[in-house]
Protein backbone atom coordinates (compact mmCIF):
# COMPACT_ATOMS: atom_id res chain seq x y z
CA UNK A 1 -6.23 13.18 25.18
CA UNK A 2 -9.53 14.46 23.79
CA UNK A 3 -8.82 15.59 20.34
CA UNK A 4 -10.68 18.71 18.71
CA UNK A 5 -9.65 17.77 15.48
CA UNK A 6 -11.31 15.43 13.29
CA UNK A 7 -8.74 13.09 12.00
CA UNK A 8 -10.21 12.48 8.57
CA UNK A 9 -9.92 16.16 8.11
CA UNK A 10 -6.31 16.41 8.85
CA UNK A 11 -5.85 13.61 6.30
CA UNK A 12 -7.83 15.36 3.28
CA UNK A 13 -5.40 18.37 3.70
CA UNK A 14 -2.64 16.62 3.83
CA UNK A 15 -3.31 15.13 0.35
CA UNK A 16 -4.32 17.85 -0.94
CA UNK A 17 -1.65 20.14 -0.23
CA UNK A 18 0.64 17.61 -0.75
CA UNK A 19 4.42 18.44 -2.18
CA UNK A 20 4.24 21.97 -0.65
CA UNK A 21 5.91 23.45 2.54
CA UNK A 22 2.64 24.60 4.34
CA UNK A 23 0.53 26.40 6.62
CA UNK A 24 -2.34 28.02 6.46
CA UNK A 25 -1.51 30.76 9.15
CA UNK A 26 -3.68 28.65 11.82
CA UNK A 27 -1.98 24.94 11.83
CA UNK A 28 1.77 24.43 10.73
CA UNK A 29 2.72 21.63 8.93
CA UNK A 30 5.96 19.80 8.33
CA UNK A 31 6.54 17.50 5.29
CA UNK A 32 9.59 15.57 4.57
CA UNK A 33 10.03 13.10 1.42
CA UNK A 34 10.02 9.23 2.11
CA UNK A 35 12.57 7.39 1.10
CA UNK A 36 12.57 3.41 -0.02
CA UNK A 37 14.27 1.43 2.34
CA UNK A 38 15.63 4.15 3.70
CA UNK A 39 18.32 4.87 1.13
CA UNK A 40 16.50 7.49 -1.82
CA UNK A 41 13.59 9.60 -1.99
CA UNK A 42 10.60 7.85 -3.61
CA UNK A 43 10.53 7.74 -7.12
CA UNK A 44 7.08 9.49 -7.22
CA UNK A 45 7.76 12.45 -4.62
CA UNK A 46 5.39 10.67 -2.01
CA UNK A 47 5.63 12.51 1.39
CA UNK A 48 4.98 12.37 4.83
CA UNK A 49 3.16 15.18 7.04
CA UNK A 50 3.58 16.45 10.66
CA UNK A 51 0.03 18.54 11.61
CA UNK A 52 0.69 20.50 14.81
CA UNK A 53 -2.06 21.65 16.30
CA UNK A 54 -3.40 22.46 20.12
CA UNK A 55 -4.61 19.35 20.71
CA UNK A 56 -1.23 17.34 19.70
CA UNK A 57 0.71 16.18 16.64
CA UNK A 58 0.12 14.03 14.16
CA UNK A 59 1.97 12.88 11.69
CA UNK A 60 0.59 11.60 8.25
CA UNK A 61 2.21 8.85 5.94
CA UNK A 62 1.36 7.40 2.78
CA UNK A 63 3.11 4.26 1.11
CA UNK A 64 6.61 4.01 1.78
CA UNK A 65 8.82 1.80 2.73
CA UNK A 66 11.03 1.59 5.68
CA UNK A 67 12.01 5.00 6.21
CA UNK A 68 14.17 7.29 8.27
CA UNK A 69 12.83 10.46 7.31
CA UNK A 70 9.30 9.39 8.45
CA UNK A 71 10.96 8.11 11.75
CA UNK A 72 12.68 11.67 11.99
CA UNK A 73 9.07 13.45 11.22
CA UNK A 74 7.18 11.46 13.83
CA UNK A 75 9.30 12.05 16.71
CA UNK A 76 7.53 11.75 20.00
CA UNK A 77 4.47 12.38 17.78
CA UNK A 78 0.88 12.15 19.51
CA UNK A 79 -0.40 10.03 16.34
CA UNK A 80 1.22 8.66 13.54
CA UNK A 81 -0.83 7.68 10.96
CA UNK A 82 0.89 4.96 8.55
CA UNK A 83 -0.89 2.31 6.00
CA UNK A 84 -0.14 -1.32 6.26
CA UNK A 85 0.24 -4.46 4.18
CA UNK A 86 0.17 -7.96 4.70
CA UNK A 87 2.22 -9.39 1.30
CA UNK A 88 1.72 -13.10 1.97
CA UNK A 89 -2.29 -12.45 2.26
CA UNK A 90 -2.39 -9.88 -0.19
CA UNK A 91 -0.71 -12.04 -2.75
CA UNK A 92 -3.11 -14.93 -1.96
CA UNK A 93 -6.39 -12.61 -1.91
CA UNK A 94 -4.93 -10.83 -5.44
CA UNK A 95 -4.36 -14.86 -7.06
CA UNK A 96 -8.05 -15.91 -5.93
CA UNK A 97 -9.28 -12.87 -7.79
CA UNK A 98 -7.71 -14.71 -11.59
CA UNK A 99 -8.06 -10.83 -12.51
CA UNK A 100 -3.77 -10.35 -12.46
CA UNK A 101 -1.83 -11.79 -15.19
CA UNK A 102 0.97 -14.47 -14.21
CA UNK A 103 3.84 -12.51 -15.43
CA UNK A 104 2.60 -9.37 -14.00
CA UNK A 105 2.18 -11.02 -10.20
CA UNK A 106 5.91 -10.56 -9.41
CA UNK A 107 6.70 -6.86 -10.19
CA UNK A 108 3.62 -6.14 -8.73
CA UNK A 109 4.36 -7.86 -5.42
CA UNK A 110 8.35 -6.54 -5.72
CA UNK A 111 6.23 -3.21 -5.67
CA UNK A 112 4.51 -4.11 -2.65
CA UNK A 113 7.43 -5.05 -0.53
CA UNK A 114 9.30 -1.75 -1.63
CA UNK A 115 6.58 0.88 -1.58
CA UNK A 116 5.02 -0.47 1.50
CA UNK A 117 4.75 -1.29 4.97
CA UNK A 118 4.66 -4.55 6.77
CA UNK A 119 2.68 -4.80 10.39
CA UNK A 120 6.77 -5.84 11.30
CA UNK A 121 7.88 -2.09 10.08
CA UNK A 122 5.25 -0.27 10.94
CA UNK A 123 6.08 -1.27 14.16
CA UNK A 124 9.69 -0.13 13.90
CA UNK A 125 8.89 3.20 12.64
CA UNK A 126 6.52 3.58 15.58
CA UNK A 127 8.76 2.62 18.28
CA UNK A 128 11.60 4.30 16.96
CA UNK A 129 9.65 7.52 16.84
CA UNK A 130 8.28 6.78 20.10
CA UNK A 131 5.70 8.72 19.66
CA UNK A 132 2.23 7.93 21.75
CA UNK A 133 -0.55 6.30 19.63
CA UNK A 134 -0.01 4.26 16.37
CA UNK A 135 -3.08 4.11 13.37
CA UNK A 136 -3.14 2.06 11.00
CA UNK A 137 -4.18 2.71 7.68
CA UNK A 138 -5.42 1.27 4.52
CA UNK A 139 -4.87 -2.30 6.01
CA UNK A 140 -4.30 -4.80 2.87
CA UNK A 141 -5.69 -6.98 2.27
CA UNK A 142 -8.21 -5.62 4.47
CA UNK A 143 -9.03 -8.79 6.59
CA UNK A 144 -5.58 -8.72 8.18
């Protein structure tokens, strides 16, 4: 599928009208909360986006964990659009760095496993959603 649609443009708009039920009269888009292992909405309002447009769908989501909702949203989507994380090399690249206090290491890696998404769930969501192509985002570290 050849798209007409830049996908870094789709992105931008997405974040930026972010938190509101939208469309600008040309493209409708869908939004739907995330929720944290798939039990509450996230603590800080983060949301997903579905971007329907003539040359497909495409659904945007930022950090989140495990989630339902975005599972719902990306149903038999033409992209989905979802960040990853690798903890284990994230938590070794963030102690070579000597930058992150001991004490602070753990809460900040607790907040890693909760607000975001292993290559393992990513691929969950994705196959759940069975949608047809799978992007992967803001890959931490990023030599994964």
């Amino acid at each position: 599928m050849a798209l007409d649609v830049d996908p870094k443009q789709l992105i931008k708009k997405a974040v930026e009208l972010a938190g509101r039920h939208l469309s600008d009269g040309h493209i409708p888009v869908e939004n739907a909360l995330h929720s944290k292992q798939g039990v509450k909405p996230a603590k800080s309002g983060v949301y997903a986006y579905r971007i329907e447009t003539a040359s497909g769908s495409f659904v945007y989501s930022g950090d989140t964990g495990p989630s339902e909702n975005v599972v719902t949203l990306a149903r038999d989507a033409d992209v989905l659009i979802s960040e990853v994380i690798d903890i284990e090399s994230t938590s070794v690249t963030l102690g070579r760095t000597g930058t992150i206090p001991s004490d602070v290491m753990p809460g900040l890696l607790a907040h890693m496993c909760e607000d975001h998404l292993v290559p393992e769930e990513v691929g969950k969501i994705a196959g759940a959603a069975g949608g047809r192509k799978l992007v992967l985002t803001r890959c931490m570290p990023m030599a994964l």
